[in-house]
Protein backbone atom coordinates (compact mmCIF):
# COMPACT_ATOMS: atom_id res chain seq x y z
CA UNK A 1 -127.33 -30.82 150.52
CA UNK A 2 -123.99 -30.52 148.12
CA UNK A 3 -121.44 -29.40 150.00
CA UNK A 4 -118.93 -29.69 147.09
CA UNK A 5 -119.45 -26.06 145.79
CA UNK A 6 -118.22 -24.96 149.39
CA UNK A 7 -115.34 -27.59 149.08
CA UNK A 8 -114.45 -26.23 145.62
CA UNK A 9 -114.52 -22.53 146.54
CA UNK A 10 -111.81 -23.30 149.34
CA UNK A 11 -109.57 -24.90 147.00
CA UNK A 12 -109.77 -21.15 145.19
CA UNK A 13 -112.47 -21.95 142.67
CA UNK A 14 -115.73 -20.01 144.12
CA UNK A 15 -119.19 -20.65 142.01
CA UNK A 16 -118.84 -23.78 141.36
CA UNK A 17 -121.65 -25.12 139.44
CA UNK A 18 -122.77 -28.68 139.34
CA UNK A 19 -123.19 -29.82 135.26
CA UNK A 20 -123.55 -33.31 135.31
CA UNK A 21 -122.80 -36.93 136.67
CA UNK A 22 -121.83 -40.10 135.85
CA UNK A 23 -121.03 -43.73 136.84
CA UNK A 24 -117.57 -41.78 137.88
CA UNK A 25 -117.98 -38.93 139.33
CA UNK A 26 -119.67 -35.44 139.67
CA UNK A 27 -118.93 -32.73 137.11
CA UNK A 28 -118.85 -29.18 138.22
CA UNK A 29 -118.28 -26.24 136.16
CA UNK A 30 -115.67 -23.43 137.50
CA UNK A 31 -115.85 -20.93 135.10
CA UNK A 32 -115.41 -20.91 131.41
CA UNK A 33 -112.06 -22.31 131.33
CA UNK A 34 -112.08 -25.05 133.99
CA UNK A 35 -113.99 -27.96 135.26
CA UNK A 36 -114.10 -29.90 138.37
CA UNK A 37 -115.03 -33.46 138.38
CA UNK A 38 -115.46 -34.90 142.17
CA UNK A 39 -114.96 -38.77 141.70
CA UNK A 40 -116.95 -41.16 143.83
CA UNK A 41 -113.96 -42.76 145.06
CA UNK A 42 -110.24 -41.42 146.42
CA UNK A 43 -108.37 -43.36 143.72
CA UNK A 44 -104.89 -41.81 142.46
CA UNK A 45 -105.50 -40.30 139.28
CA UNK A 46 -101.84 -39.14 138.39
CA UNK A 47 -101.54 -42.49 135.99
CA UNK A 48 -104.50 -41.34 133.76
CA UNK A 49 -103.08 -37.68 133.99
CA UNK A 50 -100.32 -38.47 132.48
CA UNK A 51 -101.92 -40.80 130.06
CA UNK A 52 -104.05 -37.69 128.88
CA UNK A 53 -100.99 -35.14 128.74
CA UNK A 54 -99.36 -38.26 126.18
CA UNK A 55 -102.47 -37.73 124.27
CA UNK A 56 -103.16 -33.72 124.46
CA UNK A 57 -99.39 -34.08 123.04
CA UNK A 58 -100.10 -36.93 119.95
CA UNK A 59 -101.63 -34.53 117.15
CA UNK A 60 -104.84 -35.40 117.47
CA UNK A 61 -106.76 -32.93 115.18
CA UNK A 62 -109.30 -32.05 118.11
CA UNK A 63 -108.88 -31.76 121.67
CA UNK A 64 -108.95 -34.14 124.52
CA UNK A 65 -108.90 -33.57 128.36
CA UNK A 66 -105.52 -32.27 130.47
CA UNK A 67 -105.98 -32.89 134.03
CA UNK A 68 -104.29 -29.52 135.54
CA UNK A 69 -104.56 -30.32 138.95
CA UNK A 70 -105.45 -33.25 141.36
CA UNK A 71 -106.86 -32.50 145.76
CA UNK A 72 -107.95 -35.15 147.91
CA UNK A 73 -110.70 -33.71 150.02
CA UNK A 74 -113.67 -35.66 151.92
CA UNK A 75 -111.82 -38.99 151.06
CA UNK A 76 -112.19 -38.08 147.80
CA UNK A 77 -109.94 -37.60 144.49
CA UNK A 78 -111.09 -34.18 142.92
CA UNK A 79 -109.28 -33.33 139.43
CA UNK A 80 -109.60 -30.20 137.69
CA UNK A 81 -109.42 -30.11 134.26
CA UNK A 82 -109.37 -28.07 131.29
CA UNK A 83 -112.68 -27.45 130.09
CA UNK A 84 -113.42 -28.91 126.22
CA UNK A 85 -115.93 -27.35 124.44
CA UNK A 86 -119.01 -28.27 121.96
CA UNK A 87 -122.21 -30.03 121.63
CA UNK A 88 -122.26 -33.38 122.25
CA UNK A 89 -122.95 -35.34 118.96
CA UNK A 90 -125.47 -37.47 120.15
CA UNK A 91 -128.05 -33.81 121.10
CA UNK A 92 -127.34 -32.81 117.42
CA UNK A 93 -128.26 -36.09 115.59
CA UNK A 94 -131.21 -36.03 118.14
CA UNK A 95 -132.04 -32.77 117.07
CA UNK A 96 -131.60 -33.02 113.29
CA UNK A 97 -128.95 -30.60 113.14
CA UNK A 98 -126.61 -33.54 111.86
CA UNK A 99 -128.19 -35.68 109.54
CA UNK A 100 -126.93 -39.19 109.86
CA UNK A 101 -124.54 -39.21 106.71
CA UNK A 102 -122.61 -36.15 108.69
CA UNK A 103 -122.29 -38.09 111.41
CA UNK A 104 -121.23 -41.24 109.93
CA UNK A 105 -118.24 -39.11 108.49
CA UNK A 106 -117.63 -37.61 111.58
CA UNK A 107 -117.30 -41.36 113.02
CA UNK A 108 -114.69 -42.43 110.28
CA UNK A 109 -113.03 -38.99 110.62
CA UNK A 110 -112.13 -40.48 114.60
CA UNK A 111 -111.28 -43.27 113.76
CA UNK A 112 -108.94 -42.20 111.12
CA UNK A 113 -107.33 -39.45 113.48
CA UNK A 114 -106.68 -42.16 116.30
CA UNK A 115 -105.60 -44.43 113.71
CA UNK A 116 -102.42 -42.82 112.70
CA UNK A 117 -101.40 -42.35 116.28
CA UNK A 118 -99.36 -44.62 118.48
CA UNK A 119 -99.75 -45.52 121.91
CA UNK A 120 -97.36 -43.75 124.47
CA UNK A 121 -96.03 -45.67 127.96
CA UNK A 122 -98.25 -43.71 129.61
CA UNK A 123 -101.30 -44.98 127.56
CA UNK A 124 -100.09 -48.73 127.60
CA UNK A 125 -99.84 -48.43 131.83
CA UNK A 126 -103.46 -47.76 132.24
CA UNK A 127 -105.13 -50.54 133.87
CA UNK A 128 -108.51 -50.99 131.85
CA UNK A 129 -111.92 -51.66 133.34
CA UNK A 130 -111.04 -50.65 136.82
CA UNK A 131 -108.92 -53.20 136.98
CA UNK A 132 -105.30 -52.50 139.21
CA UNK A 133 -102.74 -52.17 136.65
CA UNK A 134 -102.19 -52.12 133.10
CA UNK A 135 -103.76 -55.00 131.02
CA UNK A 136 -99.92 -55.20 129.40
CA UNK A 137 -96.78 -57.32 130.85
CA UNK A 138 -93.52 -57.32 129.32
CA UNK A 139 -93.11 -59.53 126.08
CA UNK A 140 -97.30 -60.09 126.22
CA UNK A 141 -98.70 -60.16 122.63
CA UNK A 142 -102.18 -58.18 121.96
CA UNK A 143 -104.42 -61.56 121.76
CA UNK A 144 -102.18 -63.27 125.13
CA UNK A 145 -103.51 -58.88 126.66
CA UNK A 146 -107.22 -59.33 125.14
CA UNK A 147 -107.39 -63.36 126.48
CA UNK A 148 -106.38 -62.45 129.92
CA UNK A 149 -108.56 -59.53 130.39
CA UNK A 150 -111.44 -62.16 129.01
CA UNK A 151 -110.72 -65.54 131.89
CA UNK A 152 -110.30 -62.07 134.60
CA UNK A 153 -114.01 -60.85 133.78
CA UNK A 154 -115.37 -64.35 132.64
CA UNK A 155 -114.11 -65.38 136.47
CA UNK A 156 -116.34 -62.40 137.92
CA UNK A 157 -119.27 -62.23 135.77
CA UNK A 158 -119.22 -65.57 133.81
CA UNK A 159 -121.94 -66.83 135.93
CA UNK A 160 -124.62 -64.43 134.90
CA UNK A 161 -124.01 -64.58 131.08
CA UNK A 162 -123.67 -68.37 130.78
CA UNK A 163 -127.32 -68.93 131.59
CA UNK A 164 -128.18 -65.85 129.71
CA UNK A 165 -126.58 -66.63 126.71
CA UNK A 166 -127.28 -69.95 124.58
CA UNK A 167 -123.88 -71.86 123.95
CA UNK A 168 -122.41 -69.76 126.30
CA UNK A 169 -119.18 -72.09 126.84
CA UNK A 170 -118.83 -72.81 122.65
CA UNK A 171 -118.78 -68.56 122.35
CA UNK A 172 -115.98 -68.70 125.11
CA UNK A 173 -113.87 -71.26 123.34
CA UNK A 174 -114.38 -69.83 119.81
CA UNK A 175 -113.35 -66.44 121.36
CA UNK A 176 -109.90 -67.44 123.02
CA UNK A 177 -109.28 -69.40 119.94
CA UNK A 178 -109.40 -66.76 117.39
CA UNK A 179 -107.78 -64.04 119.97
CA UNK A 180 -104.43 -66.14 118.93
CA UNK A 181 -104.82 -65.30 115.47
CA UNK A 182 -104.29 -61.39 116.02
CA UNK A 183 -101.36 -59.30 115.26
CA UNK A 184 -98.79 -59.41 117.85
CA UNK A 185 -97.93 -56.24 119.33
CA UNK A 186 -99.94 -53.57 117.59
CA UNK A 187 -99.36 -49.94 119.12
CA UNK A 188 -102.08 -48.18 118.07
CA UNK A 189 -103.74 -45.33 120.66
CA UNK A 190 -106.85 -47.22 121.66
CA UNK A 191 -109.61 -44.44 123.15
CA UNK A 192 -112.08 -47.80 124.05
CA UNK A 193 -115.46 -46.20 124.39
CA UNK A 194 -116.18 -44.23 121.63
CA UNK A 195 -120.04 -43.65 121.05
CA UNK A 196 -122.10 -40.12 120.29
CA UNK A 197 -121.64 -38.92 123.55
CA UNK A 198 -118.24 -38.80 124.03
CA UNK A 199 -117.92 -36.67 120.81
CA UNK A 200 -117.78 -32.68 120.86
CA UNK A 201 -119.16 -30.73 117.53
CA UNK A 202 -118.52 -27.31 117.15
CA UNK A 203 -119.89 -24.36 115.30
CA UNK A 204 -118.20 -25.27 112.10
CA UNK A 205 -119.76 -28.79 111.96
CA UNK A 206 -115.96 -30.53 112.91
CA UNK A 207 -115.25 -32.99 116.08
CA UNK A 208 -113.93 -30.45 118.32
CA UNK A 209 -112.82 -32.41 121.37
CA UNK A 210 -113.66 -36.36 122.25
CA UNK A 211 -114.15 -36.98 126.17
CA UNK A 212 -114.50 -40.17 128.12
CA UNK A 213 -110.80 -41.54 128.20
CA UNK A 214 -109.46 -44.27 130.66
CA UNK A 215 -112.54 -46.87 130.58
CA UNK A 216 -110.81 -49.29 127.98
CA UNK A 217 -107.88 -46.89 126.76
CA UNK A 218 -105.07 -49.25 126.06
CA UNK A 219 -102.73 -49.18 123.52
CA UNK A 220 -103.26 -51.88 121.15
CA UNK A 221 -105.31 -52.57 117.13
CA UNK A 222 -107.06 -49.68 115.95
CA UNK A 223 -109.44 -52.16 114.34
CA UNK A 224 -111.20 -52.71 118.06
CA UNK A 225 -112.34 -48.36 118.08
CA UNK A 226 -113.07 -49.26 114.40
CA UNK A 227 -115.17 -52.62 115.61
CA UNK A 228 -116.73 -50.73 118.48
CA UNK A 229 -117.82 -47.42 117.40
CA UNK A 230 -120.39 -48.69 114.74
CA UNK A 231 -122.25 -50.96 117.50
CA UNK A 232 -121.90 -48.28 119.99
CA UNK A 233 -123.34 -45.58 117.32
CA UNK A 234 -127.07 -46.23 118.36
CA UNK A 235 -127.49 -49.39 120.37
CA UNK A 236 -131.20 -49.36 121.77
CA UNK A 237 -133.48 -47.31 118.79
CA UNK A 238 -135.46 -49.36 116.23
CA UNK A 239 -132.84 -48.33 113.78
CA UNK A 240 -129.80 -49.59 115.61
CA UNK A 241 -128.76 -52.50 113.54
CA UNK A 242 -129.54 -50.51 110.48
CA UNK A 243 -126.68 -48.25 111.48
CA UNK A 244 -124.49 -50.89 113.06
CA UNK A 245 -124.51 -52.14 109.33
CA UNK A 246 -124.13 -49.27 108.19
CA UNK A 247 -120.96 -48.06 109.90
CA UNK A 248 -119.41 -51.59 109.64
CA UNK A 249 -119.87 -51.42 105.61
CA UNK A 250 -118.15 -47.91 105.64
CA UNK A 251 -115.00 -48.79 108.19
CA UNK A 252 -114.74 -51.80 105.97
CA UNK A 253 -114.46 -50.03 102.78
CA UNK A 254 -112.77 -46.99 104.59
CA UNK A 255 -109.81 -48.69 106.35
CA UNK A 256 -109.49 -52.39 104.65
CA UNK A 257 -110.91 -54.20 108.06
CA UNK A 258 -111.94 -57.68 107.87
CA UNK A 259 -115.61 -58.11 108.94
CA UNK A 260 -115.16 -61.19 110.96
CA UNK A 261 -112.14 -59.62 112.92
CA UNK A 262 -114.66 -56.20 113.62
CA UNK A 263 -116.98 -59.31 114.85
CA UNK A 264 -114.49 -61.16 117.03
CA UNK A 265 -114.09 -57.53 119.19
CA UNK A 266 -117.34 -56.98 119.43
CA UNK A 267 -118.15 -60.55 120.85
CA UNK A 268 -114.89 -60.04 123.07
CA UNK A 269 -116.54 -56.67 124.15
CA UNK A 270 -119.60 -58.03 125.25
CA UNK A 271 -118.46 -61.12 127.29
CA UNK A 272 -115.70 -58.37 129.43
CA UNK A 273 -118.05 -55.24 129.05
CA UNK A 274 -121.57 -56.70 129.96
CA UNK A 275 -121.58 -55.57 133.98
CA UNK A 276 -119.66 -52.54 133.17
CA UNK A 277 -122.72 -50.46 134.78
CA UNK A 278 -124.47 -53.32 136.93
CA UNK A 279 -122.67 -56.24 138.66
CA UNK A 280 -126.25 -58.01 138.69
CA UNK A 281 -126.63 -57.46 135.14
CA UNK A 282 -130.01 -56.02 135.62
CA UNK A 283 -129.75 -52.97 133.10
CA UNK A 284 -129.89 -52.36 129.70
CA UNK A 285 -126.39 -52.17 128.77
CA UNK A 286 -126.24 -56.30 130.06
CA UNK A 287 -129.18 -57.40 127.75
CA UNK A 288 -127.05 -55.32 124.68
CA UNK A 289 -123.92 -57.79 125.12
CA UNK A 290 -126.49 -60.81 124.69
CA UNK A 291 -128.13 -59.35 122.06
CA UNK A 292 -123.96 -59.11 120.67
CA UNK A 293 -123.65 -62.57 121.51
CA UNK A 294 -126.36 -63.99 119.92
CA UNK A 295 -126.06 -62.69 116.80
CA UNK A 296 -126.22 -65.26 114.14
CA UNK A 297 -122.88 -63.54 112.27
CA UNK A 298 -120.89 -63.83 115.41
CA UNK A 299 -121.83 -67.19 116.58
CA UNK A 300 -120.78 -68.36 113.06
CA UNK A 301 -117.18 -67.28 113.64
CA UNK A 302 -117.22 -68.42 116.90
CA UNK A 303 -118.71 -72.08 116.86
């Protein structure tokens, strides 16, 4: 039986009701202004709150989540949070209520938005990937950040890819090698996960709020959202490369990107991102960073 509606209603929110769940936490809805999100673990949230009060304050032309308050209860963190409101994009493409040219806009109207926002102190001291602490040290450059983060995961997970992934080793080389090449010390406002979900429509057809922050939010190049989004766009339907290309073709033109630097953060995505969700690698999401890897594009630049 939940017990967390009980829980809730003691900390003064009565009615709680239970609206979804994730690889996080337990989302519960307390009325139309707040929710509660139970997280699987007791970990101190006040870092990412005030990483998400830095970004609820950048200008950001829709809204993102404000952690109001923060309980321990059960051994657990609980934080309640300001509720965000709209469809998620993903139902409405589904749906056909957003045809995909819409949608594509709506992508490269994101990516725009975080583009001409910096990175606060409270963004660059997130750790990333549930690591400790931040990714950043004093006088690190962005490739010295990305490289470290790489041997970290490689040293956990290496083991599973390497057989799974022809020229495995060659891929890892050709990665650290080109991660020297990138700017220095960009300080761009890095969201890290951005994909249909995550993205809030409203009535008027506009991005209304974009959820999902902390997994990979970093300060850092705003070409790595603008790398990500397009493969994260629609990664398992028959159409997925179609709009992968798509995307890529459009942030290109958009924003000036280089393809080959869009293609060196997707490869470094998918050797530190493919156990995100399974630590045996036994799920989809592990098979999508191979399919990444193999890519004949990306193991060009790489080789």
């Amino acid at each position: 039986m939940d017990g967390w509606p009980d829980r809730l209603a003691a900390l003064g929110f009565p009615g709680a009701e239970r609206i979804g769940a994730g690889t996080e936490g337990v989302v519960y809805r307390l009325g139309d202004e707040l929710v509660a999100k139970v997280w699987h673990d007791g970990r101190p949230l006040e870092p990412l709150a005030a990483a998400y009060a830095e970004v609820a304050a950048a200008g950001l032309p829709f809204a993102t989540p404000r952690i109001e308050r923060i309980e321990r209860v059960a051994g657990r963190t609980v934080s309640v949070e300001r509720r965000l409101t709209g469809v998620p994009l993903s139902e409405l493409l589904a749906r056909g209520t957003v045809p995909v040219p819409a949608a594509y806009e709506l992508v490269l109207e994101i990516l725009a938005a975080l583009a001409a926002v910096p990175a606060g102190p409270a963004v660059t001291a997130l750790p990333v990937l549930g690591e400790a602490t931040s990714p950043w040290w004093p006088g690190a450059a962005w490739g010295e950040v990305l490289g470290a983060v790489l041997a970290r995961r490689v040293s956990r997970f290496g083991g599973q890819l390497r057989p799974a992934v022809p020229g495995f080793d060659r891929l890892l080389a050709g990665t650290y090698r080109r991660l020297t090449t990138l700017p220095a010390r960009p300080d761009g406002l890095l969201h890290g996960d951005l994909c249909l979900p995550n993205v809030l429509v409203g009535p008027d057809g506009r991005v209304s709020a974009l959820l999902d922050w902390g997994l990979l939010t970093t300060r850092g190049d705003p070409a790595f959202d603008a790398a990500s989004f397009p493969a994260f766009f629609d990664m398992y339907s028959p159409r997925a490369r179609e709009h992968t290309e798509a995307l890529t073709a459009a942030v290109c033109r958009r924003f000036g990107h280089d393809r080959d630097l869009l293609l060196l953060y997707r490869a470094w995505y998918a050797l530190v991102g493919s156990n995100l969700y399974d630590p045996l690698g036994r799920d989809g999401h592990f098979a999508w960073c191979v399919r990444v890897l193999a890519d004949p594009e990306i193991v060009r630049l790489l080789r």
